[in-house]
PDB file of N, CA and C in Angstrom:
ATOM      1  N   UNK A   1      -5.848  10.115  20.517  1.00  0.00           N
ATOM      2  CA  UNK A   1      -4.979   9.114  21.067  1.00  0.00           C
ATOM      3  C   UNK A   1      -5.469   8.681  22.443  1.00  0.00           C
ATOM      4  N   UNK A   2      -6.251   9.553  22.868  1.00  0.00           N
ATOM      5  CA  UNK A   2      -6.318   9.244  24.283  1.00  0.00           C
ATOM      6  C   UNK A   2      -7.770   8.188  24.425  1.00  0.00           C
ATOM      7  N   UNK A   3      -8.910   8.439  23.238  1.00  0.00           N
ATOM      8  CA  UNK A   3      -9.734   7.175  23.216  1.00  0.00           C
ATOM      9  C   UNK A   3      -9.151   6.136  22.838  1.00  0.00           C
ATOM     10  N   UNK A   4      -7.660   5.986  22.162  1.00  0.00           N
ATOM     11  CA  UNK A   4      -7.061   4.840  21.909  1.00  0.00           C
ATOM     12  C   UNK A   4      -6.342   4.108  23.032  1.00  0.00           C
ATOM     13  N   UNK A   5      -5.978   4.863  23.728  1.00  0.00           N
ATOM     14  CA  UNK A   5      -4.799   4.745  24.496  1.00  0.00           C
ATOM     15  C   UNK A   5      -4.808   4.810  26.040  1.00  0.00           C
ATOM     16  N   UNK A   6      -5.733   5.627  26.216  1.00  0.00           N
ATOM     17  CA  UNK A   6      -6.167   6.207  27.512  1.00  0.00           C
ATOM     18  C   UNK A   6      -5.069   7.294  27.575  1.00  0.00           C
ATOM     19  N   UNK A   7      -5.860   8.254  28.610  1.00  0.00           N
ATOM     20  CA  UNK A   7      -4.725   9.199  29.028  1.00  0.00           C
ATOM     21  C   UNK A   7      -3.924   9.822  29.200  1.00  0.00           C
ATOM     22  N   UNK A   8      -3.564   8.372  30.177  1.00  0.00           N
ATOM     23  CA  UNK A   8      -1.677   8.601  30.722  1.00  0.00           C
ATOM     24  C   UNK A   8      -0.739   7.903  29.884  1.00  0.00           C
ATOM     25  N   UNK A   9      -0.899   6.825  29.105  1.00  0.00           N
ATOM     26  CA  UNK A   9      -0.378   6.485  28.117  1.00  0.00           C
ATOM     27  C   UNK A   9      -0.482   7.064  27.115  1.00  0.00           C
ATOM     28  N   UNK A  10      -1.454   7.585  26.572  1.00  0.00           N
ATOM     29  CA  UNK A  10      -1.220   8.678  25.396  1.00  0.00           C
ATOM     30  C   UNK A  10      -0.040   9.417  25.272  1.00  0.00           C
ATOM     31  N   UNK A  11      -0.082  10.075  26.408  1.00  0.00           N
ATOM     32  CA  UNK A  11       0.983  11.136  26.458  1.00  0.00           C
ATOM     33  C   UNK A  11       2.243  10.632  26.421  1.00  0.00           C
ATOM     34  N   UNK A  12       2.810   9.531  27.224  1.00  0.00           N
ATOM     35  CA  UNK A  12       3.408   8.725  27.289  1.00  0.00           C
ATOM     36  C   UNK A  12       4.028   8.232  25.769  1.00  0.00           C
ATOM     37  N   UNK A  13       2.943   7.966  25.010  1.00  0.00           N
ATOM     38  CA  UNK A  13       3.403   7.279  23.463  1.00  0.00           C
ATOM     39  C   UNK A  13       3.663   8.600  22.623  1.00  0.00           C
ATOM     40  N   UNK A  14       3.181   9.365  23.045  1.00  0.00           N
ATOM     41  CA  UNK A  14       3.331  10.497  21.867  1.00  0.00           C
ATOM     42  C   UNK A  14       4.742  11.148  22.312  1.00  0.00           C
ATOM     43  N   UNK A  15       5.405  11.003  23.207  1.00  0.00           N
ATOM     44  CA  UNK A  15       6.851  11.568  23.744  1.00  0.00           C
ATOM     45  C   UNK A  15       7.290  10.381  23.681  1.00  0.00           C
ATOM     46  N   UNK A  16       7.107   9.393  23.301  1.00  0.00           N
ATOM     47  CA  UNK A  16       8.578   7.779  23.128  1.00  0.00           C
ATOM     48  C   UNK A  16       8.574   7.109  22.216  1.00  0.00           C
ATOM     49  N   UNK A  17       7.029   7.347  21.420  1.00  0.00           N
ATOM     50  CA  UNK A  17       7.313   6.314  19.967  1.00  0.00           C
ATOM     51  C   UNK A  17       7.498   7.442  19.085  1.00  0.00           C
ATOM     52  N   UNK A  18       9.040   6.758  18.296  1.00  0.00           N
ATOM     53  CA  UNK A  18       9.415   7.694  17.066  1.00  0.00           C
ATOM     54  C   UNK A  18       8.586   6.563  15.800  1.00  0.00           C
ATOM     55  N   UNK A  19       8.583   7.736  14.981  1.00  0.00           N
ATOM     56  CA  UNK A  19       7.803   7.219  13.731  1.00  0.00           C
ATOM     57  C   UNK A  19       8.286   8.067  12.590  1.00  0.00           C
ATOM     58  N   UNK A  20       8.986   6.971  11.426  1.00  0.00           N
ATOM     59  CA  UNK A  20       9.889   6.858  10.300  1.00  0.00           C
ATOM     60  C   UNK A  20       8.277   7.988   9.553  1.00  0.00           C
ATOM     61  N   UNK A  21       7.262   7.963   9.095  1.00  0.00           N
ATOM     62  CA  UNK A  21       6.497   8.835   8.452  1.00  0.00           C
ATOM     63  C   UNK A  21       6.487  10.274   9.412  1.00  0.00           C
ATOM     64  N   UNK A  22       6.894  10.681  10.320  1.00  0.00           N
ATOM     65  CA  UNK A  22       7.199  11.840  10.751  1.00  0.00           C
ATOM     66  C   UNK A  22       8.480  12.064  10.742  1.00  0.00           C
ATOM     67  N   UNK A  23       9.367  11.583  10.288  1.00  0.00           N
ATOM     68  CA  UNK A  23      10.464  12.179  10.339  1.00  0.00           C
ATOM     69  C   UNK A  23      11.622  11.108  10.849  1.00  0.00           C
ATOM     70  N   UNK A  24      11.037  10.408  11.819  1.00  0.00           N
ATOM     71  CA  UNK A  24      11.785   9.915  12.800  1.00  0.00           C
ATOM     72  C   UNK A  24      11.706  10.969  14.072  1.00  0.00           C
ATOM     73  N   UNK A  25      10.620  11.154  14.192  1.00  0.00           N
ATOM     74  CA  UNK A  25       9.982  12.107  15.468  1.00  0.00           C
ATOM     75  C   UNK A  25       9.056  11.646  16.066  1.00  0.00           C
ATOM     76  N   UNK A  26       8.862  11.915  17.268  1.00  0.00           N
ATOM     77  CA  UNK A  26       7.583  11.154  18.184  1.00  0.00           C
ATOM     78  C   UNK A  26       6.612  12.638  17.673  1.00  0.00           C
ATOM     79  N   UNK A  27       5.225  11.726  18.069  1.00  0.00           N
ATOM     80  CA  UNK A  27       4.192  12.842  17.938  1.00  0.00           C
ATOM     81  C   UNK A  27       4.279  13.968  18.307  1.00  0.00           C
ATOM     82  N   UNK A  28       4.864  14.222  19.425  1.00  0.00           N
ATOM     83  CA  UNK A  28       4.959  15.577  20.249  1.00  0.00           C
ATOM     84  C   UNK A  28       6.310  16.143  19.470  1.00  0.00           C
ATOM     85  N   UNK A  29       7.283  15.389  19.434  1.00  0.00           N
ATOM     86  CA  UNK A  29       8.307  16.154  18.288  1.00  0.00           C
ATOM     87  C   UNK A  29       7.732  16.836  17.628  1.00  0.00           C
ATOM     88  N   UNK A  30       6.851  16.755  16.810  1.00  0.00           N
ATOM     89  CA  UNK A  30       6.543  17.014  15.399  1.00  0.00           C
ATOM     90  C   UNK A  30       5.953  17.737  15.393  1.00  0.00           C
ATOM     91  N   UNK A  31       4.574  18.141  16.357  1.00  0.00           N
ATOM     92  CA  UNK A  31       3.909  19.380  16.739  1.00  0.00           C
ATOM     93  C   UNK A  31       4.767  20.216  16.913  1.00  0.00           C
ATOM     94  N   UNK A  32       5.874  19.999  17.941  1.00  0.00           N
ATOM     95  CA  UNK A  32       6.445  20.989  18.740  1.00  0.00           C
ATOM     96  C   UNK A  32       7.018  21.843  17.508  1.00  0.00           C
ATOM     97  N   UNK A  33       7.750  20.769  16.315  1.00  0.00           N
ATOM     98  CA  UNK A  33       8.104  21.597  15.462  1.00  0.00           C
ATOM     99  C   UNK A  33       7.450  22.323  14.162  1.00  0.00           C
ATOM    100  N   UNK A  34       5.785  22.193  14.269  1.00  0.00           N
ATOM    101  CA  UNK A  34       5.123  22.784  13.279  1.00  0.00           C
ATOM    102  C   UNK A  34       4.296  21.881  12.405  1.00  0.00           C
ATOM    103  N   UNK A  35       4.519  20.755  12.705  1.00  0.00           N
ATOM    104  CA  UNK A  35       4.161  19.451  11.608  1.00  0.00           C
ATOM    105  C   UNK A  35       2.579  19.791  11.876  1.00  0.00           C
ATOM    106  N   UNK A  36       1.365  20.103  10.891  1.00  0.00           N
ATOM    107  CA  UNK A  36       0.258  20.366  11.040  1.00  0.00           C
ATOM    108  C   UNK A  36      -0.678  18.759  11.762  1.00  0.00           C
ATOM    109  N   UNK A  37      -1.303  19.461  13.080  1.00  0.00           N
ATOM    110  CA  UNK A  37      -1.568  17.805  13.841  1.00  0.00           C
ATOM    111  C   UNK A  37      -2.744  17.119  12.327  1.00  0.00           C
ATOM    112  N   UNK A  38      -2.803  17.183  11.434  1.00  0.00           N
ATOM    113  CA  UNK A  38      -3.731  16.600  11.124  1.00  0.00           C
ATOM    114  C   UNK A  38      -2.674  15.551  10.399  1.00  0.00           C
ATOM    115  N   UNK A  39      -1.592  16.088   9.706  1.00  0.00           N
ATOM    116  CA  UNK A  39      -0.716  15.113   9.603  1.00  0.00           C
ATOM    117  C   UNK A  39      -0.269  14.382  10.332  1.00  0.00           C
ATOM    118  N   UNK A  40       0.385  14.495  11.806  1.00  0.00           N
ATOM    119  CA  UNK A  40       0.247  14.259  12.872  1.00  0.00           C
ATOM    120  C   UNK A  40      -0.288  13.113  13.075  1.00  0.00           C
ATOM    121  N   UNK A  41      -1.689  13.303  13.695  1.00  0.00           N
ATOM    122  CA  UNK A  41      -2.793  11.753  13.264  1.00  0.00           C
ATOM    123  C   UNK A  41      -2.513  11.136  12.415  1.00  0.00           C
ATOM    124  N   UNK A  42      -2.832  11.302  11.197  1.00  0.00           N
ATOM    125  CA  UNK A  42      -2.615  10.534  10.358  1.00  0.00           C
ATOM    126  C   UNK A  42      -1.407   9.349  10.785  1.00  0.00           C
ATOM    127  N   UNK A  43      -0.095   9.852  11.164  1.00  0.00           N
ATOM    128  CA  UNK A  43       1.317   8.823  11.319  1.00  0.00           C
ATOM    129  C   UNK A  43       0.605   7.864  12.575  1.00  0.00           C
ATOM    130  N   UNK A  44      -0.086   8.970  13.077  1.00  0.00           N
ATOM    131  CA  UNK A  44      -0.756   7.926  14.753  1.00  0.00           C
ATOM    132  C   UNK A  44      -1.249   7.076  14.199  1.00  0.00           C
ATOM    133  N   UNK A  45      -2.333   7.117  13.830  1.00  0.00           N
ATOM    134  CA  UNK A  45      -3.349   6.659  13.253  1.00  0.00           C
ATOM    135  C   UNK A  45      -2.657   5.436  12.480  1.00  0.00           C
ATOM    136  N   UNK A  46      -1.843   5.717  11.525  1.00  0.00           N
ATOM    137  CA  UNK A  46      -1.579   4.327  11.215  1.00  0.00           C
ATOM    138  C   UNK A  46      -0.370   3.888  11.718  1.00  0.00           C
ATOM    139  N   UNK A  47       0.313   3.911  12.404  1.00  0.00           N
ATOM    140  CA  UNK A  47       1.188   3.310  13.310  1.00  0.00           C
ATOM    141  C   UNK A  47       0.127   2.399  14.606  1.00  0.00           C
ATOM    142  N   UNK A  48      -0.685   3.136  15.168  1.00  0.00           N
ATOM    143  CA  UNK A  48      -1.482   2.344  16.111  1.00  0.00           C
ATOM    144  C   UNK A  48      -2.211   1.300  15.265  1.00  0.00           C
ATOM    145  N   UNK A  49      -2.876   1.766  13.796  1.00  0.00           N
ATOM    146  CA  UNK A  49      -3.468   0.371  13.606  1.00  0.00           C
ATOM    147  C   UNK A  49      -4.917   0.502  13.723  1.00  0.00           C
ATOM    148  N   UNK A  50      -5.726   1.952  13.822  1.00  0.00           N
ATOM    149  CA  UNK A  50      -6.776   2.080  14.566  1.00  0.00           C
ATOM    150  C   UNK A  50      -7.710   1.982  13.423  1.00  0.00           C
ATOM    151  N   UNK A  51      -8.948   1.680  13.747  1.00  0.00           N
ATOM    152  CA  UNK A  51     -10.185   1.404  12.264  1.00  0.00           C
ATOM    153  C   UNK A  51     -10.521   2.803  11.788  1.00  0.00           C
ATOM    154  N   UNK A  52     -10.761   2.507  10.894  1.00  0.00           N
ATOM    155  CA  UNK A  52     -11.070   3.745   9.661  1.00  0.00           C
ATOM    156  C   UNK A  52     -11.745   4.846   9.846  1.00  0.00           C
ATOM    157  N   UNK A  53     -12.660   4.391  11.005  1.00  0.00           N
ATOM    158  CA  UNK A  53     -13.753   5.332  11.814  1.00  0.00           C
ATOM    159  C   UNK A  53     -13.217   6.480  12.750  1.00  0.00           C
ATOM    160  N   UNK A  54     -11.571   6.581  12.988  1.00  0.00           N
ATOM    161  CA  UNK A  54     -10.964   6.724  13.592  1.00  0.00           C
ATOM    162  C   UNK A  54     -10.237   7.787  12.815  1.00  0.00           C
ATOM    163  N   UNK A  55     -10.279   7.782  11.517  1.00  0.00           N
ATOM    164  CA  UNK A  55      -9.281   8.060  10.940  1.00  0.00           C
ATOM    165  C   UNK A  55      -9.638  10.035  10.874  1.00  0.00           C
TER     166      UNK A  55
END
């Protein structure tokens, strides 16, 4: 997220955008509660929109 995003916004998006394929949990929700990060990415990943190379 953070080559997507930079940084300080990364962190930022992963504690404020909720996302309906996690649950209705922000990224960091979802870790916090066990969600394996590769699933994780994945919701990033296509919520941001990022190319395949990415994936």
């Amino acid at each position: 997220m953070e080559d997507a995003l930079g940084a300080s916004y990364a962190r930022s998006w992963a504690s404020q955008f909720v996302m309906g394929a996690l649950g209705g949990r922000t990224a960091q929700e979802a870790l916090d509660a066990g969600v394996p990060p590769k699933e994780v990415w994945a919701a990033v990943w296509a919520a941001l929109g990022l190319p395949e190379r990415d994936r």
